[in-house]
C-alpha atoms as a PDB file:
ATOM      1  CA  UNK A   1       0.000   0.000   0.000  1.00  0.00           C
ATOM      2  CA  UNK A   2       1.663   3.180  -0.947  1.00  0.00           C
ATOM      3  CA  UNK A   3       1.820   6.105   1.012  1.00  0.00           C
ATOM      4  CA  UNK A   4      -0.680   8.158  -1.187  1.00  0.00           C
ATOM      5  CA  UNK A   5      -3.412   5.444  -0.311  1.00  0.00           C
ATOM      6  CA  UNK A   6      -2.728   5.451   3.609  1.00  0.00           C
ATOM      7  CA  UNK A   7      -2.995   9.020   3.738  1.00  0.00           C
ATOM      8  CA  UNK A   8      -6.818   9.085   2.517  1.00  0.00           C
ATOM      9  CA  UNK A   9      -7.586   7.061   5.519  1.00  0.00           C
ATOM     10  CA  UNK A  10      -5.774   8.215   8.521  1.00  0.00           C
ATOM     11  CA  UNK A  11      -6.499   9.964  11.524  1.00  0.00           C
ATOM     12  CA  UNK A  12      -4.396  13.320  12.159  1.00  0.00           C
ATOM     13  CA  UNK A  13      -2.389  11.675  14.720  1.00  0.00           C
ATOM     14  CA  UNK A  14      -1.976   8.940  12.490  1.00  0.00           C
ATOM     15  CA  UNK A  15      -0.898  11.259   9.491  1.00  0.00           C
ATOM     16  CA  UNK A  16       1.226  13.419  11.831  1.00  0.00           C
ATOM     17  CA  UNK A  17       3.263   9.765  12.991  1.00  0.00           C
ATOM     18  CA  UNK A  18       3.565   8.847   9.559  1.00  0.00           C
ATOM     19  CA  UNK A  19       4.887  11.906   8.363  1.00  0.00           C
ATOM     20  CA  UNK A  20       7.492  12.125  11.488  1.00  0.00           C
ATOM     21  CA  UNK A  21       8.487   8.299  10.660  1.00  0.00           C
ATOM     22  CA  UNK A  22       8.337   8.146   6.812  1.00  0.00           C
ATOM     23  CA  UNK A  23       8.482  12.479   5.606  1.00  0.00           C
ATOM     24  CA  UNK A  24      10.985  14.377   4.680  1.00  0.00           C
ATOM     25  CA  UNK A  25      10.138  18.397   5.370  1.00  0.00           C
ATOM     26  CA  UNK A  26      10.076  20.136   1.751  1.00  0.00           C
ATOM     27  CA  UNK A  27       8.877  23.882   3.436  1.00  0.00           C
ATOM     28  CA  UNK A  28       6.464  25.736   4.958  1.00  0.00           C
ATOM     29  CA  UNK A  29       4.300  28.690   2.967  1.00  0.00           C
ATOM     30  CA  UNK A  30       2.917  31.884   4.071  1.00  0.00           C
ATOM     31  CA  UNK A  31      -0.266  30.414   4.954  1.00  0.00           C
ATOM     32  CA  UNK A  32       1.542  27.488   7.662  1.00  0.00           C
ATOM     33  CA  UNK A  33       0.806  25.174   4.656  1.00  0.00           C
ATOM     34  CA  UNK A  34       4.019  21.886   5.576  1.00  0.00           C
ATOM     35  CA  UNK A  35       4.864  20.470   2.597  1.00  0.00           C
ATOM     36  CA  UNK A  36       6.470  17.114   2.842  1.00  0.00           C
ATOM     37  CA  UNK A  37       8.096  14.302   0.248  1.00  0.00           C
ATOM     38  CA  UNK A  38       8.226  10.629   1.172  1.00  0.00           C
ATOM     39  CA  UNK A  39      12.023   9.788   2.578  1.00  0.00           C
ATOM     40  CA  UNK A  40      12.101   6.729   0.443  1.00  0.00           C
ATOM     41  CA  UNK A  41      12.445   6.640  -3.561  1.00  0.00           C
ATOM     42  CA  UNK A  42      10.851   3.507  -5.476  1.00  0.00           C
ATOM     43  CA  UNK A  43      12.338   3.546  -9.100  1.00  0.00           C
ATOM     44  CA  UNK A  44       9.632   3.758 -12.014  1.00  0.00           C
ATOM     45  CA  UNK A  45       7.037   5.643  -9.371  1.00  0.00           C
ATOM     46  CA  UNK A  46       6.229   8.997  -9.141  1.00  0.00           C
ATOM     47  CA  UNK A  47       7.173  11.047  -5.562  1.00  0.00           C
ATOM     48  CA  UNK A  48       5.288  10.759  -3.148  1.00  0.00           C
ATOM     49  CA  UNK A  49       4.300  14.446  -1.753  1.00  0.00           C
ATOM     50  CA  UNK A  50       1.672  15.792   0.602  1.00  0.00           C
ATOM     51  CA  UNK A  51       0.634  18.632   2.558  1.00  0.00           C
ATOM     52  CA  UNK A  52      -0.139  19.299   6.233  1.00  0.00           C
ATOM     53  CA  UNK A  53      -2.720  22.020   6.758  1.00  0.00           C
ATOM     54  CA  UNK A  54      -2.612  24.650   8.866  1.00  0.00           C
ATOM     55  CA  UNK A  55      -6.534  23.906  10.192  1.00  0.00           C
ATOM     56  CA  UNK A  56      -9.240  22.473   7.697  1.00  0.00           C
ATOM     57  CA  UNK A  57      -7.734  20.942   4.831  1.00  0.00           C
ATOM     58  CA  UNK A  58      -8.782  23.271   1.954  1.00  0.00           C
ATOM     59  CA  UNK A  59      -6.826  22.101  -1.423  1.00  0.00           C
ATOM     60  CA  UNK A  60      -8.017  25.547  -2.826  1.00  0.00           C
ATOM     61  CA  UNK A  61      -6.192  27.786  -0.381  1.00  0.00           C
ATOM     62  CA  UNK A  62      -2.562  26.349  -1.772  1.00  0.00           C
ATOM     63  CA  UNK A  63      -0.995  29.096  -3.159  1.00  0.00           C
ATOM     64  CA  UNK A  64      -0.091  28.786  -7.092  1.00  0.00           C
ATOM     65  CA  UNK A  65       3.699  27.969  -6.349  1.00  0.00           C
ATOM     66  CA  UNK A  66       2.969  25.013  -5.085  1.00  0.00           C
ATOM     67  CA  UNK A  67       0.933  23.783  -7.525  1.00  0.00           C
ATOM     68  CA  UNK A  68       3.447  22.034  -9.546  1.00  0.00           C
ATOM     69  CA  UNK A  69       6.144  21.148  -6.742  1.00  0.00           C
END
């Protein structure tokens, strides 16, 4: 089960262990938006990114930067 997957399903303490055991810390925006990249690399597979929000998740308040990280 890849990371992506887990994430959909996880409690915030959950998603805040998994991130501490498994993330690597990309940055933080403005808006306290964390941006993180999975620590491990799987050849022929995309990165694995995510983001930790500030409060409510709300994909629409990522700034355009980010967009394409």
């Amino acid at each position: 089960m890849g990371i992506g997957s887990v994430l959909g399903v996880l409690s915030n303490v959950q998603i805040k262990l998994l991130t501490a055991l498994k993330g690597e810390f990309v940055a933080e925006d403005a808006l306290g938006h964390r941006y993180y990249r999975a620590k491990a690399k799987i050849a022929g597979r995309p990165e694995r990114r995510w983001v930790i929000y500030p409060g409510e998740p709300e994909a629409s308040s990522i700034p355009p930067e980010w967009h394409g990280w």
